[in-house]
Protein backbone atom coordinates (compact mmCIF):
# COMPACT_ATOMS: atom_id res chain seq x y z
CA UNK A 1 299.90 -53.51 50.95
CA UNK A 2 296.66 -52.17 48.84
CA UNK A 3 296.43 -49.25 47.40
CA UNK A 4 293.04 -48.80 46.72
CA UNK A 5 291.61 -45.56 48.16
CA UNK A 6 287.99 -44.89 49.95
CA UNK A 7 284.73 -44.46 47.43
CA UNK A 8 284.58 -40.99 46.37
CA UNK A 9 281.65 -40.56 48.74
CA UNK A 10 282.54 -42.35 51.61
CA UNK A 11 283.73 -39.92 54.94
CA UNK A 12 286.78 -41.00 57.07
CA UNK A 13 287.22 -39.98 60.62
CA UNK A 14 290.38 -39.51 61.42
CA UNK A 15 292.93 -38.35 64.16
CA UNK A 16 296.15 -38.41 61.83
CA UNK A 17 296.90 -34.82 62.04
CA UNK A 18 296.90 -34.83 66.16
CA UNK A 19 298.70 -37.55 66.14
CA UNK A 20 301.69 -36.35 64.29
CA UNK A 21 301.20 -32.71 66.05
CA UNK A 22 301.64 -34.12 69.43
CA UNK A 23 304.62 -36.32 68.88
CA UNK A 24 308.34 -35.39 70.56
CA UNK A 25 311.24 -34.82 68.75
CA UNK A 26 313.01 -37.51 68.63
CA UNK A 27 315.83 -39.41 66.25
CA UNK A 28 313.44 -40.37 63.57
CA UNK A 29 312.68 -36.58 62.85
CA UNK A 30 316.60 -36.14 62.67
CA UNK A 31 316.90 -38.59 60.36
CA UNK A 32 314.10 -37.46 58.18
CA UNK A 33 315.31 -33.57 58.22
CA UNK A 34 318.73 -35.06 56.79
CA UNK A 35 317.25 -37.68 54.09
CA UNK A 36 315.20 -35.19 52.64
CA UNK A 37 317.06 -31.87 53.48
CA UNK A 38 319.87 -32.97 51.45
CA UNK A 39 317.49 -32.10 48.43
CA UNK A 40 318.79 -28.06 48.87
CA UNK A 41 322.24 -28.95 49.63
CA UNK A 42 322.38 -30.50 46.34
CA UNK A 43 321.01 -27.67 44.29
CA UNK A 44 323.34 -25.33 45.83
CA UNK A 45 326.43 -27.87 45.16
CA UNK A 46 325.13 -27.99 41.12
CA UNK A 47 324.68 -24.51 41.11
CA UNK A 48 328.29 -22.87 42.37
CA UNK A 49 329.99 -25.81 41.22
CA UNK A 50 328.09 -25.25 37.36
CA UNK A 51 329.89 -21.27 37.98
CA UNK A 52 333.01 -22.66 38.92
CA UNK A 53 334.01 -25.26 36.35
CA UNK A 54 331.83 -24.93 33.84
CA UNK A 55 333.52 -21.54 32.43
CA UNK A 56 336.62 -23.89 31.86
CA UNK A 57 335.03 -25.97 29.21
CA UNK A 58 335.91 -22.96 26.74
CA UNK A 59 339.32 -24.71 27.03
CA UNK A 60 341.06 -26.50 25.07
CA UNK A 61 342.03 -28.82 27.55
CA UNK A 62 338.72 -29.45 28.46
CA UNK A 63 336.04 -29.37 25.74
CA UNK A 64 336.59 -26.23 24.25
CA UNK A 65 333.02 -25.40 23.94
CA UNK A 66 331.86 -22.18 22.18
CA UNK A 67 331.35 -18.86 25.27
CA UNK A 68 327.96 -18.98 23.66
CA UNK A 69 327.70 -22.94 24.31
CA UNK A 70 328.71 -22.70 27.62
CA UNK A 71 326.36 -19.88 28.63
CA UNK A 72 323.35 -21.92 27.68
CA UNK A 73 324.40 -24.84 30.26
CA UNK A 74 322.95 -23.08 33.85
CA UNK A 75 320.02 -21.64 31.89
CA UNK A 76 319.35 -25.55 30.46
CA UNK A 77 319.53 -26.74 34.27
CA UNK A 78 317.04 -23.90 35.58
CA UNK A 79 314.70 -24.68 32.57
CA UNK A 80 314.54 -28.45 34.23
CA UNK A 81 314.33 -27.36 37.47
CA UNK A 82 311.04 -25.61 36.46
CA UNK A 83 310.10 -28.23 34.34
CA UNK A 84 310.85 -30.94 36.98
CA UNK A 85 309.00 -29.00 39.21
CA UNK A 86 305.70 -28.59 37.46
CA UNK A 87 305.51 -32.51 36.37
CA UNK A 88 306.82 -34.00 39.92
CA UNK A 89 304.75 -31.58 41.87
CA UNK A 90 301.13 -32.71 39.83
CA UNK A 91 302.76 -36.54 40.47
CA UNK A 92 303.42 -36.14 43.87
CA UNK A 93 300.12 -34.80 44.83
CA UNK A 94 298.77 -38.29 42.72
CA UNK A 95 301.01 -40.61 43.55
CA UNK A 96 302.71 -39.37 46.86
CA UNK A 97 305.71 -38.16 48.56
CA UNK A 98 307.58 -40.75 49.07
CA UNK A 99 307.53 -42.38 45.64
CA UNK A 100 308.52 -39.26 44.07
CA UNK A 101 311.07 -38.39 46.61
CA UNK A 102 312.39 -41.31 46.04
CA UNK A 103 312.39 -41.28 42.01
CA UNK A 104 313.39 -37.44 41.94
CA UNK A 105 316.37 -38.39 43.53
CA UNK A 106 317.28 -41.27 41.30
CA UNK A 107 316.88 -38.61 37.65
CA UNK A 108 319.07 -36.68 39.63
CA UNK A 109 322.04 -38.65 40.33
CA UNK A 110 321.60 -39.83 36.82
CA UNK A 111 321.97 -36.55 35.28
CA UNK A 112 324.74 -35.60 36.99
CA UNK A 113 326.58 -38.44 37.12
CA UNK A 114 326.29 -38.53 32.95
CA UNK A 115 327.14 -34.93 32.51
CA UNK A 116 330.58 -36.03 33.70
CA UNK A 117 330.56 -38.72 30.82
CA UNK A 118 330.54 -36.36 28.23
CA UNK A 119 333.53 -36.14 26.11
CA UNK A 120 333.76 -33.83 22.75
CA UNK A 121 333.21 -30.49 21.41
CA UNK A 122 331.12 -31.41 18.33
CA UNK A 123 327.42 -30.60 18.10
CA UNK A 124 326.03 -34.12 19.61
CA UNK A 125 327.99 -33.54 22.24
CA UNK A 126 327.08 -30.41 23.26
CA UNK A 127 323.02 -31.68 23.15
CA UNK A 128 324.32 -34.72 24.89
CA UNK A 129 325.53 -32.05 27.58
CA UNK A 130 322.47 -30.15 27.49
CA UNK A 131 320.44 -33.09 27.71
CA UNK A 132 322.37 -34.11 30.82
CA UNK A 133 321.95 -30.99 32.86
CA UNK A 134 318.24 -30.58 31.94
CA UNK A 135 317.65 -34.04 33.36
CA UNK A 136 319.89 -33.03 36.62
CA UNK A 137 317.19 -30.22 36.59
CA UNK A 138 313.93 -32.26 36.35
CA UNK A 139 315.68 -34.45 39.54
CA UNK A 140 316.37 -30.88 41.54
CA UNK A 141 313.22 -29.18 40.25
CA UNK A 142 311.05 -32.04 41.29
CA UNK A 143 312.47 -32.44 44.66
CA UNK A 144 311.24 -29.27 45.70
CA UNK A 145 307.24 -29.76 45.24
CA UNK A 146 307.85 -33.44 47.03
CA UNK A 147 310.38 -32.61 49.99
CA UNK A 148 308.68 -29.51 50.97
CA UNK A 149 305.19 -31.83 51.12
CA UNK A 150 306.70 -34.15 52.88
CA UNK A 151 308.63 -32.63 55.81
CA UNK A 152 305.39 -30.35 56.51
CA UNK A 153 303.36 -33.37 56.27
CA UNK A 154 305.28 -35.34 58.58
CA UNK A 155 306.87 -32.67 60.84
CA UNK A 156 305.14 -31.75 64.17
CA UNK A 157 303.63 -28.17 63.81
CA UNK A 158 305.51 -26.69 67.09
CA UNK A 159 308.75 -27.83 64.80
CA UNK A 160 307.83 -27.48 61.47
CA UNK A 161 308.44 -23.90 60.59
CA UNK A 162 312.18 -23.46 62.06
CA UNK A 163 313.13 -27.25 60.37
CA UNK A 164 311.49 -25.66 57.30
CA UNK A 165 313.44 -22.59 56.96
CA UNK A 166 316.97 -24.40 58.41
CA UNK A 167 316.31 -27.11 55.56
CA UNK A 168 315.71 -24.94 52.49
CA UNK A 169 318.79 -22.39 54.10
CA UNK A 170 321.02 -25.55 53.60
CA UNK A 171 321.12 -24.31 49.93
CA UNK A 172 323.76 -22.67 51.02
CA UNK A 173 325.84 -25.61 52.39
CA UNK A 174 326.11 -26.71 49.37
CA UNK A 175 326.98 -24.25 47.89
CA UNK A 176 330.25 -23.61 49.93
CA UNK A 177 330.78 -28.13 49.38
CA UNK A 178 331.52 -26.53 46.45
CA UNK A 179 334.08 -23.64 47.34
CA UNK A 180 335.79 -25.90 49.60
CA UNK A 181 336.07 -28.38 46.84
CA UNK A 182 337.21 -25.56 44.40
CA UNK A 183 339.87 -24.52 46.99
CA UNK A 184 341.49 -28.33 48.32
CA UNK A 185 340.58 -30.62 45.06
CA UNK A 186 339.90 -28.40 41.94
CA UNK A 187 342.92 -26.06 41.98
CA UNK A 188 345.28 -29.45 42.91
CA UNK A 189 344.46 -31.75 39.53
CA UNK A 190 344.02 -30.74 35.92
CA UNK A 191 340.87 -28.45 34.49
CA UNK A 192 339.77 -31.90 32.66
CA UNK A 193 339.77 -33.94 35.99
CA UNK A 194 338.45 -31.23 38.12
CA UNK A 195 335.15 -30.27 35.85
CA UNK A 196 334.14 -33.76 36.08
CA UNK A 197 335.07 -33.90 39.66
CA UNK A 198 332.62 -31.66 40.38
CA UNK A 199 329.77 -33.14 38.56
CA UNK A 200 330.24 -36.13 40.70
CA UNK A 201 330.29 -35.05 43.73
CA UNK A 202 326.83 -34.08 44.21
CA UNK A 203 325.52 -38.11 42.96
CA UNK A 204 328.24 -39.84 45.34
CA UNK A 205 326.30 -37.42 48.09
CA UNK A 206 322.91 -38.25 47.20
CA UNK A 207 323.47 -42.53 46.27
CA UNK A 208 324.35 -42.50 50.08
CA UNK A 209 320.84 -40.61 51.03
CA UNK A 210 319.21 -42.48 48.59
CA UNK A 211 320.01 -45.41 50.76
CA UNK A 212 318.44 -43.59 54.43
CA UNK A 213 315.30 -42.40 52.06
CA UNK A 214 314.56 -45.85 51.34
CA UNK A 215 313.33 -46.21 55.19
CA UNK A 216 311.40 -42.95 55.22
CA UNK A 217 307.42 -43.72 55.62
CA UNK A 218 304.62 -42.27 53.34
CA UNK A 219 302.75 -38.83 54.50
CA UNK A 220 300.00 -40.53 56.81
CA UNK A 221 298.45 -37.54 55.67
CA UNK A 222 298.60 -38.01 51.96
CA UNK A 223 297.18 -41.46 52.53
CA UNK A 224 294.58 -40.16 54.84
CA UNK A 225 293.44 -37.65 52.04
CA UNK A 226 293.27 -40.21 49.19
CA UNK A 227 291.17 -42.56 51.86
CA UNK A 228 293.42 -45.15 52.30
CA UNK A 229 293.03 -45.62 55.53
CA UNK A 230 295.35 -48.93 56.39
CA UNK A 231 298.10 -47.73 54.84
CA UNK A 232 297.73 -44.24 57.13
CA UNK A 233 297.40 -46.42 59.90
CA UNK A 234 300.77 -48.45 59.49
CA UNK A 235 302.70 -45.33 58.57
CA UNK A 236 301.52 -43.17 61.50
CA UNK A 237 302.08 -46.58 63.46
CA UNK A 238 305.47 -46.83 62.35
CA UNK A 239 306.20 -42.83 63.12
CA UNK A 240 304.94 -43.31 66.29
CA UNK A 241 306.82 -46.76 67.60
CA UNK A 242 309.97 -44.64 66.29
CA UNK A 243 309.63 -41.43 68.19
CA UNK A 244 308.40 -43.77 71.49
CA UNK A 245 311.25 -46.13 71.12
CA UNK A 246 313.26 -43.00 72.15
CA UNK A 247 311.29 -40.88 74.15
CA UNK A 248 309.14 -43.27 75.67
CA UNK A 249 305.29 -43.09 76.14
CA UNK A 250 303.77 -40.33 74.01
CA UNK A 251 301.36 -37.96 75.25
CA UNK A 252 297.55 -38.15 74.80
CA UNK A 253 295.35 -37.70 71.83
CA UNK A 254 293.13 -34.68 71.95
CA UNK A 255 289.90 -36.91 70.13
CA UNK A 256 288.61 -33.54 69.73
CA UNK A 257 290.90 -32.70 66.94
CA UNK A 258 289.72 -35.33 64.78
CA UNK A 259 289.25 -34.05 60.96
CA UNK A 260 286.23 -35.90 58.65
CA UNK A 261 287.73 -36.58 54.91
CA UNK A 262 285.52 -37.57 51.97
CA UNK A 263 288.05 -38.55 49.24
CA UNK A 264 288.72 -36.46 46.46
CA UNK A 265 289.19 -36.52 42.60
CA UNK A 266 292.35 -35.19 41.33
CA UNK A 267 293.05 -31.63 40.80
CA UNK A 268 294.68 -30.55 37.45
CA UNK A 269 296.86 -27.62 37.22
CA UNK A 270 293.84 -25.59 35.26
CA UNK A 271 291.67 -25.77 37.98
CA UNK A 272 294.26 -25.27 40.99
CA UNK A 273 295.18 -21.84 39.32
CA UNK A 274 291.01 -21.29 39.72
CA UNK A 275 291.88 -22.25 43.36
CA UNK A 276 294.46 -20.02 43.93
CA UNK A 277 293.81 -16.84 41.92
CA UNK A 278 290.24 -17.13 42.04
CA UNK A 279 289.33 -18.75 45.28
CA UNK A 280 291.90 -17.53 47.19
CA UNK A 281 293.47 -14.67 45.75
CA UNK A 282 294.96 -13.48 48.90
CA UNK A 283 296.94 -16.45 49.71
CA UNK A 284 298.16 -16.83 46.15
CA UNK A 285 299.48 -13.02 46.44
CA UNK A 286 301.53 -13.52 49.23
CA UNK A 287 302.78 -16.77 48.35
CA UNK A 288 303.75 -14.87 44.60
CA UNK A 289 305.02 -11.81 46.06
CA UNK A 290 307.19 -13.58 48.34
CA UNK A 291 308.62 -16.29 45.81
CA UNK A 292 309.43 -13.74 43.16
CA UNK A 293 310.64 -10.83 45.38
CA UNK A 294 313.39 -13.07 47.05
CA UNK A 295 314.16 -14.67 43.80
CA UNK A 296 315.12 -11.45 42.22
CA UNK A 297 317.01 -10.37 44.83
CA UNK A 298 318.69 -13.50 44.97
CA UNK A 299 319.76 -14.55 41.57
CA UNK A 300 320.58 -10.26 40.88
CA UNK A 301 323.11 -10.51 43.53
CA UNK A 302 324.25 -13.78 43.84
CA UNK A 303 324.83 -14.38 40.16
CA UNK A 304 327.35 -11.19 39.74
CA UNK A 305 328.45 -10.50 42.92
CA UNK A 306 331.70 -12.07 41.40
CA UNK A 307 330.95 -9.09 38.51
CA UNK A 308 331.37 -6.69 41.46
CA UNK A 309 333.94 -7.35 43.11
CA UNK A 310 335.85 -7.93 39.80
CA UNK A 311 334.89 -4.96 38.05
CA UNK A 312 334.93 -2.41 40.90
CA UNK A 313 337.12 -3.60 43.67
CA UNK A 314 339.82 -5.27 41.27
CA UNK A 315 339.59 -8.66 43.51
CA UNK A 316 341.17 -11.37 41.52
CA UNK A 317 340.20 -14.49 39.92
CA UNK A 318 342.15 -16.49 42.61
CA UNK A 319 340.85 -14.72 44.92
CA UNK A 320 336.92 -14.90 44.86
CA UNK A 321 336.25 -18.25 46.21
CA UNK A 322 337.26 -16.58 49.59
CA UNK A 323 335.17 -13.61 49.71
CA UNK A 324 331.92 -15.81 48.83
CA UNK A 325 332.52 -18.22 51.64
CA UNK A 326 331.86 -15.24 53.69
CA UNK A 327 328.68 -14.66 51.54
CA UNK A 328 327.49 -18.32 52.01
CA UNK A 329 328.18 -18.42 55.47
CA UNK A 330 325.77 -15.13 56.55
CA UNK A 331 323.37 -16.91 53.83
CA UNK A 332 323.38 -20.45 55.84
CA UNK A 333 323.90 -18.71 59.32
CA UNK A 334 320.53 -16.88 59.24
CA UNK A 335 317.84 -19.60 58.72
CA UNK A 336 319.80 -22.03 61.05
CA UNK A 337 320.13 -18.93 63.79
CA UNK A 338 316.76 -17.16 63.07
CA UNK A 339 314.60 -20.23 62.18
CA UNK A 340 312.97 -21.04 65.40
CA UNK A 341 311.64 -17.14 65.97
CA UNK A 342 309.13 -17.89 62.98
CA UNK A 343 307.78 -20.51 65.27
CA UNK A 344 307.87 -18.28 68.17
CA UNK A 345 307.54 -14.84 67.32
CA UNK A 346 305.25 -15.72 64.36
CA UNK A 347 305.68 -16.04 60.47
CA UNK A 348 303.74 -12.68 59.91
CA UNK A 349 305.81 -10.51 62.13
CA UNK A 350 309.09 -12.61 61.12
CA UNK A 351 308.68 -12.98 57.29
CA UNK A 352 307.54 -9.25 57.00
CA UNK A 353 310.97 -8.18 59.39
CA UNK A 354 313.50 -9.64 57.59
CA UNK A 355 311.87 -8.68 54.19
CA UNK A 356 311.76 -5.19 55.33
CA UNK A 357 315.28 -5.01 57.45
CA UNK A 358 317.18 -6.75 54.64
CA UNK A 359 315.58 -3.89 52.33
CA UNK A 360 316.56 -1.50 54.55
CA UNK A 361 320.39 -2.73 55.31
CA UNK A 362 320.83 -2.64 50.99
CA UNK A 363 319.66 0.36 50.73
CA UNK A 364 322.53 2.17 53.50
CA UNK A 365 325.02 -0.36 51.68
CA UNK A 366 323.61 1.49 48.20
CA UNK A 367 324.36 4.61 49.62
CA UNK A 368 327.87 4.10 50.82
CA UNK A 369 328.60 2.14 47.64
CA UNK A 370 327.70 5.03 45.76
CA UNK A 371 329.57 7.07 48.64
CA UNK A 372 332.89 4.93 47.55
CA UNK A 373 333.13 4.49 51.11
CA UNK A 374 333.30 0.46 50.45
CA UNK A 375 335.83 -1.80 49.72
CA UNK A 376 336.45 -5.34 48.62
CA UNK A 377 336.26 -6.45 52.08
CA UNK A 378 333.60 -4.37 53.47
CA UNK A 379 331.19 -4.67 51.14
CA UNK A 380 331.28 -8.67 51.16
CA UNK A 381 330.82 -7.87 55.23
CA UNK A 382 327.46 -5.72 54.72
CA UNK A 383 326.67 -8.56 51.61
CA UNK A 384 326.51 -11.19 54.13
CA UNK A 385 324.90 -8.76 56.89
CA UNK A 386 321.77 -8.49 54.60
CA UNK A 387 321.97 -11.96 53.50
CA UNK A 388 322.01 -13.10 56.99
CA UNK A 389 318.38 -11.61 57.35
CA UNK A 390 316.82 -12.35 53.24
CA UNK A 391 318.08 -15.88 53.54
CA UNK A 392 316.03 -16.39 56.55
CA UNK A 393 312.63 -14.64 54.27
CA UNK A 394 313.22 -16.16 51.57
CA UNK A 395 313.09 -19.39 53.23
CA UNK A 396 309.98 -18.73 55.14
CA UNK A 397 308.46 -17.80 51.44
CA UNK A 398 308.86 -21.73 50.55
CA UNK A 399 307.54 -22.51 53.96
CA UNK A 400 304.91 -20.54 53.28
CA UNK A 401 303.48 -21.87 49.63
CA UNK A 402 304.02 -25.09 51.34
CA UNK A 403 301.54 -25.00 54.49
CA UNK A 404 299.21 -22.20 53.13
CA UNK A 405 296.95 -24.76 50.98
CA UNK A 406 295.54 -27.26 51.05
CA UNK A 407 297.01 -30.85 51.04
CA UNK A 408 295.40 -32.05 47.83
CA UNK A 409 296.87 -29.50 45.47
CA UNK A 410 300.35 -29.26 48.27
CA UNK A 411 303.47 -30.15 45.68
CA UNK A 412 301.54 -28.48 43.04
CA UNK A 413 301.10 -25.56 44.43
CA UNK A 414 304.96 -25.50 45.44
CA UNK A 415 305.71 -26.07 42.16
CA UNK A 416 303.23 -22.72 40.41
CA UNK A 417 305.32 -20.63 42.67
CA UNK A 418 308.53 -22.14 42.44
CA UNK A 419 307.90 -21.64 38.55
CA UNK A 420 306.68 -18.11 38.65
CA UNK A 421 309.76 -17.34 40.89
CA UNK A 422 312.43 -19.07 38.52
CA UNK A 423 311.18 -16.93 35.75
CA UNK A 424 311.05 -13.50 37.46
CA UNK A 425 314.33 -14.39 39.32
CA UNK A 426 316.13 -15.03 35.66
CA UNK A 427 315.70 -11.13 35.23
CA UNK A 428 317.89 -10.41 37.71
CA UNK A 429 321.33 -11.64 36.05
CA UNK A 430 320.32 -10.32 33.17
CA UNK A 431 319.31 -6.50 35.05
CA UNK A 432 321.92 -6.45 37.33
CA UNK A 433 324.79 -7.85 35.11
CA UNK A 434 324.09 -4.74 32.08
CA UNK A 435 324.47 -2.42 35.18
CA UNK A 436 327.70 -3.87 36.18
CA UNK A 437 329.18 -2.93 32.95
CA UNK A 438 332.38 -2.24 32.47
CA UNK A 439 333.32 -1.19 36.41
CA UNK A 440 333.27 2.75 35.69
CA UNK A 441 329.93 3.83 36.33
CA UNK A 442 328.84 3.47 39.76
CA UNK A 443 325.68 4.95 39.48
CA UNK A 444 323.87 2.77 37.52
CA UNK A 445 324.38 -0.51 39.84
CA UNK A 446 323.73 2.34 42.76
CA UNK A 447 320.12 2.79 41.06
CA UNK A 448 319.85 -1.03 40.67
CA UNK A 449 320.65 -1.23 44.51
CA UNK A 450 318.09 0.95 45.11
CA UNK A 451 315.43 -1.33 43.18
CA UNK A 452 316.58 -4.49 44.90
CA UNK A 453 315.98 -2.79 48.22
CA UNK A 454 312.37 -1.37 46.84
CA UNK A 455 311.83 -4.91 45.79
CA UNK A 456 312.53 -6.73 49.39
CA UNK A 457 310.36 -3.89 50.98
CA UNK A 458 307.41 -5.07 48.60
CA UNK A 459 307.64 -8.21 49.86
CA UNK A 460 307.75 -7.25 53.58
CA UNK A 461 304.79 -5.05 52.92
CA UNK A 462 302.76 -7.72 51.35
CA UNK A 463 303.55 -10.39 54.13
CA UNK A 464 302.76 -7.63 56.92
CA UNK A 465 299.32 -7.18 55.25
CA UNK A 466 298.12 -10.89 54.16
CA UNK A 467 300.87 -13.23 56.05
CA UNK A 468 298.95 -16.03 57.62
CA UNK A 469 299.83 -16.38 61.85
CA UNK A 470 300.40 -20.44 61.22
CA UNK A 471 302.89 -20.63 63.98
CA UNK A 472 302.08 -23.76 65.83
CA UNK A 473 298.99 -24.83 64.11
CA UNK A 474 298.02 -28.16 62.57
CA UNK A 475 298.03 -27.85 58.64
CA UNK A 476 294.64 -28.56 58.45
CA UNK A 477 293.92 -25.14 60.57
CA UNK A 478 296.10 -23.04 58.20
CA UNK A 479 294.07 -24.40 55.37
CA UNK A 480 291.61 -26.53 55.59
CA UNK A 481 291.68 -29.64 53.56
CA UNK A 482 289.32 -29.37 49.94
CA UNK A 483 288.35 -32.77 51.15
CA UNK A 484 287.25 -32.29 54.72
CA UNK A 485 283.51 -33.10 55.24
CA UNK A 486 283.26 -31.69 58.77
CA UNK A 487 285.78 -30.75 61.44
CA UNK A 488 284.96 -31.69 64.97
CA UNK A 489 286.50 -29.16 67.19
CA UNK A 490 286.32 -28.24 70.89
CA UNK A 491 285.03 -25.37 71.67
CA UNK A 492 281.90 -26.06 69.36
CA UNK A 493 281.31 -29.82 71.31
CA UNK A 494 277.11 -29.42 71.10
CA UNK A 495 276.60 -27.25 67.95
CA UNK A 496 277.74 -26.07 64.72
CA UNK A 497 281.48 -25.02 64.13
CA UNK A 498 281.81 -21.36 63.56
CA UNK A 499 282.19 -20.83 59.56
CA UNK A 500 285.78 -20.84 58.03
CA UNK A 501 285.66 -17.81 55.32
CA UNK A 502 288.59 -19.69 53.89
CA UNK A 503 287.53 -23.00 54.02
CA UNK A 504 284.14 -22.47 52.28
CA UNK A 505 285.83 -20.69 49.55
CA UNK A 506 287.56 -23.66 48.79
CA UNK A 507 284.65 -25.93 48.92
CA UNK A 508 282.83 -24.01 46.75
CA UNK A 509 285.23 -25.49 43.94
């Protein structure tokens, strides 16, 4: 198959996008939403399973690692995440989805997999450890710029904002994998097993996937954008005889949705944050607000909520695994329940709700914290009330980064904002867990209540005011391709197309 892409000046006509937008649901899409959704699940499994064994390797038993050693380990991971991210996302916009969905995958499992391998105290092997879980990070990281590309690439755009939002929710999935395997395997063998237990159970998930991603096509509309116009053709081909095989004959083209591409050069990140900042400022302060709004929210809460309970509620060691699997389950429950309203109801008036409501609901559970009308019990209730409705936002804010440029600069763009959030979102530990303190001073986590709920409402504000209404649209309507030479749409059949304010900012670059 060649992979040589269209003359830079050369225009391709091409019907790609309608194709894909008109197509049925059908097993293939199934099959895609698990080989590529699995991406979340694993970052969630890493993550709780990195707080639950992890803080054993102090042991003696285990590695007896330094506090100070073992604190560094998540903060190693989340440093390749971004990193993975940032290099992935710039590869998969050059080289494409699939390749680096596939080779994403692969640093992961090798990570992991070696961070179980590692076997002594001394200095080396604390780098080796390091080393291990920064490369589990780069897999993670760089999963998120290419699976968010590819399942809005490939995903029908009635569908693609609910499987969105249900996909990145299955963070939390994973992360109750991991309670359950705290609970039935950890708990049952000894702290030396069980640590390295848990590092493998995330690579034996992902070698099976690994096998169902190796049937996965290419974006027809990467390939269409890099003008290589065969290859397009097979993969949309090969879509197509999938979804007809079970739903029979497909409806109709619309050949008045055709898009006109000339080929592009490649995009570095220097000029993409001209693009976004410069270009389109508005777009790139929603997508920011969003990101970092729901990441400090997130990693505040969700990184001492064991603090809390702990500290204030005197809820035992033994005991916690039980109270978050009620947290995890109003976290998964509300982009798997809510999901298909952003599709129907509309990501403006959806994204801006739950910011606002999920505000709202911490700021009465502030009030009765402060009230010391909560208990252990009740307070992990109104947790997962107001997680039920965030989880859902925040979400919709990686949906959003993902469909609101344009395809060229796609994984890249995830990966900026996916950056940006990971370092405002480390503040939030670090904020919240001070506050905490020593149990006795409810005011001061009251007051940090109080700024998690301003933050949220921030966010809803922002997405009421610039959130882009890309329920059911193509992704070349949202944003309009920095390689389209003309678009040829209905309603303008005789005559010039009505000017795009958004699109001609872009060209202008």
């Amino acid at each position: 198959m060649t992979t040589a892409s269209a003359p830079a000046d050369k225009t391709l006509r091409s019907l790609i996008p309608a194709r894909i937008d008109r197509l049925p649901w059908s097993p293939f899409f199934t099959r895609m939403v698990v080989a590529l959704g699995v991406a979340w699940i694993l970052d969630g499994l890493e993550i709780q399973i990195a707080g639950i064994v992890v803080p054993t390797l102090t042991d003696k038993a285990t590695l007896g690692l330094s506090g100070t050693a073992v604190g560094a380990v998540a903060s190693v991971y989340l440093a390749g995440e971004v990193v993975g991210a940032l290099v992935f996302g710039k590869l998969s916009d050059r080289l494409g989805r699939r390749n680096l969905f596939m080779v994403t995958l692969g640093i992961y499992l090798v990570g992991s997999g070696l961070t179980a391998a590692t076997a002594g105290s001394g200095w080396g092997w604390v780098l080796y450890l390091y080393l291990t879980r920064f490369v589990a990070g780069i897999g993670i990281g760089g999963e998120y710029a290419a699976i968010n590309s590819a399942i809005d690439e490939m995903m029908p755009a009635r569908f693609r904002g609910r499987v969105d939002i249900a996909v990145n929710g299955t963070y939390w999935g994973g992360a109750l994998l991991a309670t359950f395997a705290q609970l039935v395997i950890f708990r049952n063998v000894g702290e030396n097993t069980a640590w390295r237990l848990g590092f493998l159970i995330g690579p034996v998930l992902g070698l099976v996937i690994l096998f169902v991603r190796r049937h996965l096509p290419e974006s027809p509309r990467w390939l269409m954008m890099k003008g290589r116009e065969e290859e397009a053709e097979q993969q949309i081909a090969r879509m197509e005889h999938w979804v007809a095989e079970a739903k029979g004959a497909l409806p109709e083209v619309d050949e008045g949705k055709a898009i006109e591409i000339s080929p592009t050069t490649e995009m570095g990140y220097a000029a993409l944050i001209r693009v976004l900042f410069r270009e389109m400022p508005r777009r790139a302060t929603l997508g920011a607000t969003l990101m970092i709004t729901q990441s400090f929210l997130y990693n505040a809460i969700f990184f001492t909520y064991g603090l809390v309970l702990k500290q204030f509620y005197g809820v035992s060691d033994d005991n916690l695994p039980y109270y978050f699997i009620a947290f995890a389950l109003g976290n998964l429950a509300g982009p798997l329940l809510l999901g298909h309203l952003f599709d129907t109801v509309g990501r403006r008036r959806m994204i801006s709700g739950t910011y606002l409501l999920s505000g709202a609901l911490l700021l009465v559970t502030a009030i009765l914290f402060q009230a010391g009308l909560l208990s252990a019990v009740t307070q992990t209730i109104a947790w997962s009330v107001i997680f039920f409705f965030a989880s859902a936002g925040a979400s919709a804010a990686y949906l959003t980064v993902s469909e609101i440029f344009p395809i060229e600069v796609r994984a890249k763009a995830i990966a900026v904002f996916f950056a940006i959030a990971q370092g405002f979102g480390a503040l939030g530990p670090v904020v919240y867990g001070s506050l905490v303190g020593d149990g006795k001073d409810t005011t001061r986590l009251f007051l940090g209540y109080l700024l998690g709920a301003m933050v949220m409402a921030i966010g809803g504000v922002v997405a009421a005011l610039l959130g882009v209404n890309a329920e059911g649209k193509s992704l070349e309507d949202v944003a309009t391709p920095l390689s389209a030479a003309s678009r040829l749409v209905p309603a303008y059949p005789a005559g010039p197309r009505a000017k795009d304010p958004i699109e001609e900012r872009i060209r202008l670059v």
